[in-house]
C-alpha atoms as a PDB file:
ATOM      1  CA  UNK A   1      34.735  61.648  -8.908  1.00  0.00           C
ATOM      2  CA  UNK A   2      37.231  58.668  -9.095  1.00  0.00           C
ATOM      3  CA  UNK A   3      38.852  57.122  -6.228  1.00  0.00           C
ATOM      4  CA  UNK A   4      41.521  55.129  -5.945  1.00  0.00           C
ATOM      5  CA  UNK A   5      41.226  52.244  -3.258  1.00  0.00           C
ATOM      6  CA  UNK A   6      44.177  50.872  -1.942  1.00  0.00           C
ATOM      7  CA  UNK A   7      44.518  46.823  -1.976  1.00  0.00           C
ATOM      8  CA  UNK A   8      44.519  45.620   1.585  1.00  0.00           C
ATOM      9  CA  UNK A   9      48.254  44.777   2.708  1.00  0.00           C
ATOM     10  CA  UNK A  10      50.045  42.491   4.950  1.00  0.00           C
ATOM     11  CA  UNK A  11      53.662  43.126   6.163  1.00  0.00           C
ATOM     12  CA  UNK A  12      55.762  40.285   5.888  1.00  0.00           C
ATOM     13  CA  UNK A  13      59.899  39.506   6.468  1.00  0.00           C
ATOM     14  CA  UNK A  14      61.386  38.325   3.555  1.00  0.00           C
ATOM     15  CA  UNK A  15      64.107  35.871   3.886  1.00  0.00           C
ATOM     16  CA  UNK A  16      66.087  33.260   1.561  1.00  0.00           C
ATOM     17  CA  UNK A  17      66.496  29.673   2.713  1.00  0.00           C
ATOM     18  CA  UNK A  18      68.333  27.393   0.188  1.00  0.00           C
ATOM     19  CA  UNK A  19      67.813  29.559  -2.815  1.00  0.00           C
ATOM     20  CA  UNK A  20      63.589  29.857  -1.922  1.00  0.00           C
ATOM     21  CA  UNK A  21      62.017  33.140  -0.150  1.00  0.00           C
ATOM     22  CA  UNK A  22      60.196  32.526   2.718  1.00  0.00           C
ATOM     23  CA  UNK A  23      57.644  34.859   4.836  1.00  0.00           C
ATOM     24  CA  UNK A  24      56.605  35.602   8.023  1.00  0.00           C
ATOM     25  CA  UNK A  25      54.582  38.529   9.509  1.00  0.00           C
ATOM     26  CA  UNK A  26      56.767  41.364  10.311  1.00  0.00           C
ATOM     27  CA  UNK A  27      54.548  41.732  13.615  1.00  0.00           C
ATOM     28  CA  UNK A  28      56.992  38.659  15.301  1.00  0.00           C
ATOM     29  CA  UNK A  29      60.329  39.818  13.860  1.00  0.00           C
ATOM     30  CA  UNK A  30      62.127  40.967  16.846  1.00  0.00           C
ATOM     31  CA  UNK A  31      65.528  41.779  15.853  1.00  0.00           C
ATOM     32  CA  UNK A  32      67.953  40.752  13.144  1.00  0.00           C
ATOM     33  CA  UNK A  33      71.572  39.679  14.354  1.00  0.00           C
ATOM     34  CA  UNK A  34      75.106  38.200  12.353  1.00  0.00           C
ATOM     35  CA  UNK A  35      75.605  34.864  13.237  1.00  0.00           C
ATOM     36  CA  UNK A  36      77.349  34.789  15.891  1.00  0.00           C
ATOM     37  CA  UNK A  37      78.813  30.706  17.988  1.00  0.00           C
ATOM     38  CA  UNK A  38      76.177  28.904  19.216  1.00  0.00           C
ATOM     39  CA  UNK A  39      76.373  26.883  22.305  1.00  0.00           C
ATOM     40  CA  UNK A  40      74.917  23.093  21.855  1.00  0.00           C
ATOM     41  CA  UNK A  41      72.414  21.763  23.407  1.00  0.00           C
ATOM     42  CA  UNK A  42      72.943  17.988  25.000  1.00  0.00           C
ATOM     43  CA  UNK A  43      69.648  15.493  23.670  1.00  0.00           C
ATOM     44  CA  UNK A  44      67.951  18.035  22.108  1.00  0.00           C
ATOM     45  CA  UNK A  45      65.616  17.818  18.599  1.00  0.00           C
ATOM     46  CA  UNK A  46      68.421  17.886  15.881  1.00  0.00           C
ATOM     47  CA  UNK A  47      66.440  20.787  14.374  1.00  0.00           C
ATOM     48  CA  UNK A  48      68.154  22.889  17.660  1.00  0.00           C
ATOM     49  CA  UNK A  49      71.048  24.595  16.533  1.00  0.00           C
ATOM     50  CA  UNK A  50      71.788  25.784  19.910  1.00  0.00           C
ATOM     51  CA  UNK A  51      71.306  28.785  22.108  1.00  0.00           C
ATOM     52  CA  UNK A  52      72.829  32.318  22.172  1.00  0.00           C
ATOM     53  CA  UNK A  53      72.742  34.580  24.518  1.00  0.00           C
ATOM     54  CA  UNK A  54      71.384  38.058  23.345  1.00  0.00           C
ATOM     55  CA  UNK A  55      71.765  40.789  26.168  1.00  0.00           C
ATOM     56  CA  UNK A  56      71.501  38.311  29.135  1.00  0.00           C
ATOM     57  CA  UNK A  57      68.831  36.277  27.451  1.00  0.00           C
ATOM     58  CA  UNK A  58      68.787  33.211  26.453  1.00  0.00           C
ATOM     59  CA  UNK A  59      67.443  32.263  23.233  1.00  0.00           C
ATOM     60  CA  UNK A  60      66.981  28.572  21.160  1.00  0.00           C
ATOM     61  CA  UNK A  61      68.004  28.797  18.052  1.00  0.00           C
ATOM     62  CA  UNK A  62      65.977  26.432  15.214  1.00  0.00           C
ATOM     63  CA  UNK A  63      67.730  25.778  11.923  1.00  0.00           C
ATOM     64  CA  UNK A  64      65.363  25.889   9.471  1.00  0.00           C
ATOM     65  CA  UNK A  65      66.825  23.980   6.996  1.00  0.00           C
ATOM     66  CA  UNK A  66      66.843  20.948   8.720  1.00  0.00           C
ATOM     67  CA  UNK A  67      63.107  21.479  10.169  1.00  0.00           C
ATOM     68  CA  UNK A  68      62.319  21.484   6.712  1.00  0.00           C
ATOM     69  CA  UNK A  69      63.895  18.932   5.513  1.00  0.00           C
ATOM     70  CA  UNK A  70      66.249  20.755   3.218  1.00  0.00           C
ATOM     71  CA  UNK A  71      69.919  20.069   2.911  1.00  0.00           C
ATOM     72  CA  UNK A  72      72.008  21.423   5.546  1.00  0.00           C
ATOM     73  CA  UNK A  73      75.458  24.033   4.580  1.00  0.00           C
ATOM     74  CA  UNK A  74      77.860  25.548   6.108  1.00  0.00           C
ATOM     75  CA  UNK A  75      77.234  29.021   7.711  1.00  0.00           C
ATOM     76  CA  UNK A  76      78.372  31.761   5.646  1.00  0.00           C
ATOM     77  CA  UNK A  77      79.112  35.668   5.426  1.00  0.00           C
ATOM     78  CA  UNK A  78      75.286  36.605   4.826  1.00  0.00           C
ATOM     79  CA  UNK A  79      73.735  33.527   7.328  1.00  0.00           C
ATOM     80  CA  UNK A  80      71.795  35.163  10.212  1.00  0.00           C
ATOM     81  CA  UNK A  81      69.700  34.771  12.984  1.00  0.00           C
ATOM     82  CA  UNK A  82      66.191  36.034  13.100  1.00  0.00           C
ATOM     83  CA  UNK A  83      64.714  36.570  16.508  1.00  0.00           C
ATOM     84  CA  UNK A  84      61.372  36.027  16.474  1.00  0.00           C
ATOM     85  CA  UNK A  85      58.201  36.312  18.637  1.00  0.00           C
ATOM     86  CA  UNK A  86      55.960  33.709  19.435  1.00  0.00           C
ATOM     87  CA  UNK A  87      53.468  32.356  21.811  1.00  0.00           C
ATOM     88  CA  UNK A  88      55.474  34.994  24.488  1.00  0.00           C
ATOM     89  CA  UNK A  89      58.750  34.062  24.100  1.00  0.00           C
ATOM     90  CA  UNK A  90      61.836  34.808  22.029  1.00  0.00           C
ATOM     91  CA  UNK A  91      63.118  32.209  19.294  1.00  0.00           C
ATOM     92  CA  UNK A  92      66.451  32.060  17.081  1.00  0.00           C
ATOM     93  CA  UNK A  93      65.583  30.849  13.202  1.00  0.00           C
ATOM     94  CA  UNK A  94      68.523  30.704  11.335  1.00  0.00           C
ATOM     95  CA  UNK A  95      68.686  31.699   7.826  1.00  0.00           C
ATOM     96  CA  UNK A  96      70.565  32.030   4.510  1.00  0.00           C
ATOM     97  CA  UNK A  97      69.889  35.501   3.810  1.00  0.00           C
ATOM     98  CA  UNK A  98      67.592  38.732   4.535  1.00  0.00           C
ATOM     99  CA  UNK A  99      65.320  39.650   1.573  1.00  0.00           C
ATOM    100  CA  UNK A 100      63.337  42.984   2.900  1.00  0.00           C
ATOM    101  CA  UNK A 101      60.499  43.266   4.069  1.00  0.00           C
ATOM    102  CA  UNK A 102      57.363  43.620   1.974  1.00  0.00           C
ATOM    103  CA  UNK A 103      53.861  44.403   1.395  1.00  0.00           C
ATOM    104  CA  UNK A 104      52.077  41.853  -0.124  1.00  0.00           C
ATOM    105  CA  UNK A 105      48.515  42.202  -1.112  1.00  0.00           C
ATOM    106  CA  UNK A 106      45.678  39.685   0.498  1.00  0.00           C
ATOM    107  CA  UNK A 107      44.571  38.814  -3.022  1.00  0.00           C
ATOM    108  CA  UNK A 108      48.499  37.760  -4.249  1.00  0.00           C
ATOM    109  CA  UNK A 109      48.290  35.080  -1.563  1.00  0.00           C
ATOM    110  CA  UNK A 110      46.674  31.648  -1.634  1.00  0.00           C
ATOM    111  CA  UNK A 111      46.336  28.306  -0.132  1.00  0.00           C
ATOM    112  CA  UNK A 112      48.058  25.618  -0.621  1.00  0.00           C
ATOM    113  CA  UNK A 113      46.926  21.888  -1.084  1.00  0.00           C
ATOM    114  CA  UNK A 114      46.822  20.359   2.334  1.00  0.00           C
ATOM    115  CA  UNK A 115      48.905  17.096   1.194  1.00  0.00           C
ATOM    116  CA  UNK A 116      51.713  18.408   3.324  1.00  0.00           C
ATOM    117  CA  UNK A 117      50.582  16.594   6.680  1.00  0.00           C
ATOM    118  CA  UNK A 118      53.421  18.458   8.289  1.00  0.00           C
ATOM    119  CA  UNK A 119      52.100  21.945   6.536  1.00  0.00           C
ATOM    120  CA  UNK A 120      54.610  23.542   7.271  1.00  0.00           C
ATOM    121  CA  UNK A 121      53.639  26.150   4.762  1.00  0.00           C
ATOM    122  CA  UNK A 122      50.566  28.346   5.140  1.00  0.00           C
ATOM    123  CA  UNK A 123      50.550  30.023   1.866  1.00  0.00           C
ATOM    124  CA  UNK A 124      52.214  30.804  -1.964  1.00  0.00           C
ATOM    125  CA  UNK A 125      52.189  34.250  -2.556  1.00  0.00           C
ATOM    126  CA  UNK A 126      52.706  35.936  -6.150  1.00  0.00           C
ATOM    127  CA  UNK A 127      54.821  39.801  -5.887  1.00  0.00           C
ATOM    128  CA  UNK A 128      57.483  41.350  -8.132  1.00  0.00           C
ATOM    129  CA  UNK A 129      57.334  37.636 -10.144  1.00  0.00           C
ATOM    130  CA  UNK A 130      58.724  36.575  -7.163  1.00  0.00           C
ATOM    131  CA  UNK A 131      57.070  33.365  -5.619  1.00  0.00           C
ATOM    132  CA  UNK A 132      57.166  33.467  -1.486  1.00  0.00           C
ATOM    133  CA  UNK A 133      56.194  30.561   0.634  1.00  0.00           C
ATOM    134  CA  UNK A 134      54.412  32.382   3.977  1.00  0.00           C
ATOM    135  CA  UNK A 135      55.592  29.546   6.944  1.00  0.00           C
ATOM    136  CA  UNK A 136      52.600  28.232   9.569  1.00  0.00           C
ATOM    137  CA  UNK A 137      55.224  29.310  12.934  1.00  0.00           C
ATOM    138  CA  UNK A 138      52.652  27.378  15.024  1.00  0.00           C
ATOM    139  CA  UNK A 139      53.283  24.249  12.630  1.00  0.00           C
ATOM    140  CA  UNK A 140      56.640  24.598  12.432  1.00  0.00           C
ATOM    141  CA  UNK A 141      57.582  25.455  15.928  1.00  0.00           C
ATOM    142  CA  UNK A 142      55.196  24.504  18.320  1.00  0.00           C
ATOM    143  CA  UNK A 143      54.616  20.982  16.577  1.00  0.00           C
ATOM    144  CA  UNK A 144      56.207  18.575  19.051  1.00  0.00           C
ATOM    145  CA  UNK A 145      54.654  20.615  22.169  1.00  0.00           C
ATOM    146  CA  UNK A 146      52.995  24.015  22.149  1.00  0.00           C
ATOM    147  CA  UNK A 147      55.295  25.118  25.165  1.00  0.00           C
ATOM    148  CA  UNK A 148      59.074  22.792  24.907  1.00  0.00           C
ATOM    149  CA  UNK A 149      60.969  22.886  22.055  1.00  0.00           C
ATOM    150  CA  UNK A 150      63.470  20.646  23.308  1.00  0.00           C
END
């Protein structure tokens, strides 16, 4: 008798940041909204885009792009916020795009070389010929101070 045994799977969120697909579990992902105005922080990190207000709550909103370094654009039909979950509260990331979300097997994913002493990213992980870069959230938002962003 032949079984088949299914790979083990992760859910992730796939999303496009300047042309590149980035992951993160699905297990954060709150909610995905349309850009909508944000309202500007005074002497905050200049990685804060701002803060929204989603249902009488108020969340901080991170652009990505400039957290990573990348080259900053204009916001655009497809740009939107994804609210995620972390540490107990609700953050904004803003992105260029939603991808889907997808199931990517634990033996498509590796490590990366540690030379990144931000390390920003966790992982590289190989589906559909697509290459995905799965972020560290802790590294990437919780950096400065594990509690204040701003």
């Amino acid at each position: 008798m032949n079984f088949d045994i299914d790979e083990e799977k992760d859910r992730y969120f796939n999303f496009v940041i300047n042309k590149q697909n980035y992951v993160v579990p699905i297990s954060i992902v709150e909610e995905i909204i349309r850009y909508q105005e944000l309202t500007s922080i005074p002497e905050t990190k200049e990685y804060i885009a701002g803060a929204i207000n989603l249902r009488g709550k108020v969340i901080i909103v991170i652009d990505l792009r400039i957290k990573l370094g990348l080259e900053t654009i204009e916001v655009h039909e497809k740009s939107c916020i994804v609210v995620l979950k972390l540490n107990n509260m609700l953050l904004g990331v803003l992105i260029d795009k939603v991808e889907e979300v997808v199931d990517i097997p634990k033996n498509n994913i590796s490590p990366i070389m540690e030379d990144d002493k931000k390390n920003y990213v966790k992982n590289i992980c190989k589906i559909k010929n697509n290459t995905l870069f799965l972020l560290n959230t802790n590294n990437i938002f919780f950096e400065d101070n594990p509690v204040k962003l701003y």
